[in-house]
C-alpha atoms as a PDB file:
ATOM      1  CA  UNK A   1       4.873 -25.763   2.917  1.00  0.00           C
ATOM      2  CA  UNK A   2       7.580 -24.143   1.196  1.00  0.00           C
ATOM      3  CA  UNK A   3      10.977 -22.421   3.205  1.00  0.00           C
ATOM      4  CA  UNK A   4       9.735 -18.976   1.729  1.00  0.00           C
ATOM      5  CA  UNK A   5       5.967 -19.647   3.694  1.00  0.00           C
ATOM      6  CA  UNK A   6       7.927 -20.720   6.538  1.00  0.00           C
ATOM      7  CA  UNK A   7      10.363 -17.389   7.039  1.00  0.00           C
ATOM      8  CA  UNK A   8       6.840 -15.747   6.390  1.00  0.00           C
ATOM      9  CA  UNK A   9       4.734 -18.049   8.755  1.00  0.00           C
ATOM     10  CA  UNK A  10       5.315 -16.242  11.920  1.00  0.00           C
ATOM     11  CA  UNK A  11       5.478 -13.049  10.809  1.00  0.00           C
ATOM     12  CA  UNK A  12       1.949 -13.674   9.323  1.00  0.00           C
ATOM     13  CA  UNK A  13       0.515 -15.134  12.813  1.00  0.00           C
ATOM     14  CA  UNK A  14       1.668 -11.941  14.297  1.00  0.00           C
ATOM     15  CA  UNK A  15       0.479 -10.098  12.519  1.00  0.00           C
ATOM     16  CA  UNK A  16      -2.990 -11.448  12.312  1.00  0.00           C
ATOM     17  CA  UNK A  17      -3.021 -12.722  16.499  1.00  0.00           C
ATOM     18  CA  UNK A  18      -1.198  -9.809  17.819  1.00  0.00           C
ATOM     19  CA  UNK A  19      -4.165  -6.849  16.763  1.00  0.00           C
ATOM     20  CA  UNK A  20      -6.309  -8.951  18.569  1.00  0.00           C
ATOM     21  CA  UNK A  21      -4.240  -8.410  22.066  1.00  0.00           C
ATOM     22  CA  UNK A  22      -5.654  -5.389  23.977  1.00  0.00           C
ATOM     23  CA  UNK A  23      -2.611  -2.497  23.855  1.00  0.00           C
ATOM     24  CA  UNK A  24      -2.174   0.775  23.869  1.00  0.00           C
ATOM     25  CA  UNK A  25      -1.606   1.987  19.982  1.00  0.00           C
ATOM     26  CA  UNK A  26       2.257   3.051  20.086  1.00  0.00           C
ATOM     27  CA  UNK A  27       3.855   6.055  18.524  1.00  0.00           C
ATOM     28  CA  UNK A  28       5.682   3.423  16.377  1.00  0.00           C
ATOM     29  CA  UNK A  29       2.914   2.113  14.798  1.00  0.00           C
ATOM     30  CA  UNK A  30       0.795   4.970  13.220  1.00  0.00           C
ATOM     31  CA  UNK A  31      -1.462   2.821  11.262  1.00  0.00           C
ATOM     32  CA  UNK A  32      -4.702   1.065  13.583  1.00  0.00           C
ATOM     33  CA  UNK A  33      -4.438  -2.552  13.545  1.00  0.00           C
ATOM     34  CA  UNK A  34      -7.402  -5.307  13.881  1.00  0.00           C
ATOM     35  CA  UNK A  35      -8.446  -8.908  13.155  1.00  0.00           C
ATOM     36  CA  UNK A  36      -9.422 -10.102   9.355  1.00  0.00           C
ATOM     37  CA  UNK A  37     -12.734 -11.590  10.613  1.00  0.00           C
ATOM     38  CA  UNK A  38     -13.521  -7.944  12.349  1.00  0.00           C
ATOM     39  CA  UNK A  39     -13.237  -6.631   9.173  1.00  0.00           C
ATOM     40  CA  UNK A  40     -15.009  -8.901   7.067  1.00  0.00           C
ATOM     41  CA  UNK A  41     -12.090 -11.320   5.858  1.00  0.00           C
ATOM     42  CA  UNK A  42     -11.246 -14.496   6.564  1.00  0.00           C
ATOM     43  CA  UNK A  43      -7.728 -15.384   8.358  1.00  0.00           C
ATOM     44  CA  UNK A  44      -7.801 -18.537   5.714  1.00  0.00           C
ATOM     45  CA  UNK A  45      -8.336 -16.272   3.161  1.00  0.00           C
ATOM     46  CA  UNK A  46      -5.166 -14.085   3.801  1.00  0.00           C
ATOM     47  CA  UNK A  47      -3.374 -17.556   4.045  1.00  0.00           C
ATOM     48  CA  UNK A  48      -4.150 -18.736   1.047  1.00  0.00           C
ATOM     49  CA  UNK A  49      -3.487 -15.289  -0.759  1.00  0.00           C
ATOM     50  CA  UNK A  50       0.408 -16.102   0.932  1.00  0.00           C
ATOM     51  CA  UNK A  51       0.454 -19.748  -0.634  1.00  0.00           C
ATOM     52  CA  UNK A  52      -0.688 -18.214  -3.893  1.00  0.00           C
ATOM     53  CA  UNK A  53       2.138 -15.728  -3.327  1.00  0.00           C
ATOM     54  CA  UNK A  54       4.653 -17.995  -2.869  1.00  0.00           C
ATOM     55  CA  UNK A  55       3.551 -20.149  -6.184  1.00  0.00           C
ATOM     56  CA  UNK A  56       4.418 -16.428  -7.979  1.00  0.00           C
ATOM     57  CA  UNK A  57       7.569 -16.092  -6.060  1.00  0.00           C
ATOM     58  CA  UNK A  58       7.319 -12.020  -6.480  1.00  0.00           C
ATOM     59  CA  UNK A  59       6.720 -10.217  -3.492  1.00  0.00           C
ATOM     60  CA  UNK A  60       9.182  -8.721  -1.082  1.00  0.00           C
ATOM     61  CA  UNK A  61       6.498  -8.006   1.511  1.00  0.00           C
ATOM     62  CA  UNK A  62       2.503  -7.265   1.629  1.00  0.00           C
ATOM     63  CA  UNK A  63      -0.047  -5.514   3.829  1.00  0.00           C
ATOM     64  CA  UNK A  64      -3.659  -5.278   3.848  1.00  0.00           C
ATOM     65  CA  UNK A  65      -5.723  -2.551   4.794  1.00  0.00           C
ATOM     66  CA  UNK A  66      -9.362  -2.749   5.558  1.00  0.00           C
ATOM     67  CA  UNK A  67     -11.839  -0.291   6.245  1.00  0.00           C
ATOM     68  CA  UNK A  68      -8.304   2.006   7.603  1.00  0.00           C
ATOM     69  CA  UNK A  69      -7.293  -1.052   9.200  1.00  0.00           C
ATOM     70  CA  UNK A  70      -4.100  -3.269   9.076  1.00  0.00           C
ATOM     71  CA  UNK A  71      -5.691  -7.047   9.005  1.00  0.00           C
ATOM     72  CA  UNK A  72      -2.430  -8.658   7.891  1.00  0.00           C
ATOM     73  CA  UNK A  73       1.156  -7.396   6.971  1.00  0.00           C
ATOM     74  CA  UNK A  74       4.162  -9.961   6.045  1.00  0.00           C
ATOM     75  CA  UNK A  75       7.642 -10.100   5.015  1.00  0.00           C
ATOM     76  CA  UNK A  76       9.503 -12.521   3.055  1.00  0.00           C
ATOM     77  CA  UNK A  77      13.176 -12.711   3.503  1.00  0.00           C
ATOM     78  CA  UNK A  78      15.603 -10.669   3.657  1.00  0.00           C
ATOM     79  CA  UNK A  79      12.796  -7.788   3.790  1.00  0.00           C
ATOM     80  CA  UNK A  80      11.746  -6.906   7.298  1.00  0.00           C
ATOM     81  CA  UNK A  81       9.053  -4.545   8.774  1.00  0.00           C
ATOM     82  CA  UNK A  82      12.002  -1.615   9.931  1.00  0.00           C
ATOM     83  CA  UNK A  83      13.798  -2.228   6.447  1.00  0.00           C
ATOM     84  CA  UNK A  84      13.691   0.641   4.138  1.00  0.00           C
ATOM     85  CA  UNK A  85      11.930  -1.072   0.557  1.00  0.00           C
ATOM     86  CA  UNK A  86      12.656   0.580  -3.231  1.00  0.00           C
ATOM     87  CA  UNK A  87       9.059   1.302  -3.885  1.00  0.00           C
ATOM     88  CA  UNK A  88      10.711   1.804  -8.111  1.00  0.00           C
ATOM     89  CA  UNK A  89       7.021   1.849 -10.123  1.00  0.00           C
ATOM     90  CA  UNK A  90       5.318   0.612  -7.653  1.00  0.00           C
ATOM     91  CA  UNK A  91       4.898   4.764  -6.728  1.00  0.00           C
ATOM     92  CA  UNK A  92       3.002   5.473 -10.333  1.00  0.00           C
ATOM     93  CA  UNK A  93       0.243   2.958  -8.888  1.00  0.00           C
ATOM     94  CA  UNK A  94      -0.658   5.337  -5.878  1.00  0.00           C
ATOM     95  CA  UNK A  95      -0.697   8.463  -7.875  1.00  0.00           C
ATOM     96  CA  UNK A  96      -2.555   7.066 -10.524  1.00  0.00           C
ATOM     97  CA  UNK A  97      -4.995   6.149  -7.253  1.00  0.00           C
ATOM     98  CA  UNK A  98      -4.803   9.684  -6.129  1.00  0.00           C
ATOM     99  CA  UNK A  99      -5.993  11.236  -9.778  1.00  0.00           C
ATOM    100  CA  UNK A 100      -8.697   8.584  -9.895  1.00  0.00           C
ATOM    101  CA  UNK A 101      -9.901   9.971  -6.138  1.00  0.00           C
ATOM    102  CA  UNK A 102      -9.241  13.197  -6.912  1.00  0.00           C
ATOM    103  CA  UNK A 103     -11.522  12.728 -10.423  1.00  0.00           C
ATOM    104  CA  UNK A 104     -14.296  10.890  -8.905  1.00  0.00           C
ATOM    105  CA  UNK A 105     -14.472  14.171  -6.000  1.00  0.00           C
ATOM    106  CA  UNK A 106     -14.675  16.772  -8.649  1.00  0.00           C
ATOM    107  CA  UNK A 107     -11.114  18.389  -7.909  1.00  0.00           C
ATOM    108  CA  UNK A 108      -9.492  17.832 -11.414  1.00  0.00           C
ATOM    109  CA  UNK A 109     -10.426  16.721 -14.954  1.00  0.00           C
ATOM    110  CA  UNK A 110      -8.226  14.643 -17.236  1.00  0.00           C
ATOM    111  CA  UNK A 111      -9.433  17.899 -19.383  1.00  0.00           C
ATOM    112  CA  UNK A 112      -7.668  20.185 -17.432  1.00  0.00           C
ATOM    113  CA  UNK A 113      -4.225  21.538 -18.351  1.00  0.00           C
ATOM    114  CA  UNK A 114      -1.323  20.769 -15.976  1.00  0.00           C
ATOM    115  CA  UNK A 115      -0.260  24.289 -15.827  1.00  0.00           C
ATOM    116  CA  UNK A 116      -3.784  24.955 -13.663  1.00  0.00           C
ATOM    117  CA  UNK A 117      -2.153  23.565 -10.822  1.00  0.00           C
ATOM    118  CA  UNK A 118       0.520  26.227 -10.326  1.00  0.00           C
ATOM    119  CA  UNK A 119       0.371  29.417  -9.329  1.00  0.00           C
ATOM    120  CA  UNK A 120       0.969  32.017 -11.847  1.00  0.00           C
ATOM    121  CA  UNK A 121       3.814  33.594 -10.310  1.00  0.00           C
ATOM    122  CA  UNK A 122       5.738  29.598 -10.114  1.00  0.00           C
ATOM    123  CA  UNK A 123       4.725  28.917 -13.949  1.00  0.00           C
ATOM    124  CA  UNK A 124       7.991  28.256 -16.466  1.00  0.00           C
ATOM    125  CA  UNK A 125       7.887  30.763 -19.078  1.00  0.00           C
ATOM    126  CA  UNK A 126       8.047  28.879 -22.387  1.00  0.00           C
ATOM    127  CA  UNK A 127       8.373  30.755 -25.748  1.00  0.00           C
ATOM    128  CA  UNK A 128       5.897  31.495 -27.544  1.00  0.00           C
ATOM    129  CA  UNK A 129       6.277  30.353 -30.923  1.00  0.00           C
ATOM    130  CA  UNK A 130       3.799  29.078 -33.670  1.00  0.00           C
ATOM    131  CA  UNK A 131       4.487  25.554 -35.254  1.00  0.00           C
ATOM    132  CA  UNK A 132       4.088  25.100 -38.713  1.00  0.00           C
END
């Protein structure tokens, strides 16, 4: 095992053991946790997506939802869980999620115009000029 899975290691057993622990869900940790095998995964299966990972070396950290549920969350150093992370592109992935949603429920069109979305009274006022 590699000193990259190692930093990871524990972080990963926590993450995956500690949901399994009866508490009471903290103000500090909005999302629900559970197990992987409660929600259909397999605990080896989320270990060998982090030896994949670290064969990629391209991460900063990871977390898996499943059905609304956190299964498995890890850092890999010097990220942590309460360390802000530059999300850069990685923010054009969840709107592009959002339009597909938003599609597939019959609240927009890749049809419609952009303007649509904005109240009359907020639109820019462009010029109205022909081209040639």
């Amino acid at each position: 095992m590699s000193m990259k899975n190692r930093s990871l290691l524990p972080a990963l057993i926590i993450a995956i053991v500690l949901p399994a622990l009866p508490r009471a869900r903290a103000a500090t940790q909005p999302l629900p946790r559970s197990t992987p095998e409660a929600q259909g995964i397999s605990s080896q299966a989320i270990c060998d997506f982090v030896d994949a990972e670290d064969q990629i070396n391209t991460l900063h950290s990871f977390m898996i939802v499943r059905h609304g549920k956190v299964i498995a969350e890890g850092w890999w150093k010097p990220e942590a869980a309460d360390k802000p992370h530059v999300l850069a592109s990685l923010s054009k992935s969840f709107n592009s999620t959002a339009v597909g949603l938003a599609i597939a429920d019959g609240k927009l069109s890749l049809d419609d115009p952009v303007l649509k979305f904005f109240p009359p009274t907020r639109r820019p006022k462009f010029p109205t000029t022909s081209r040639p």
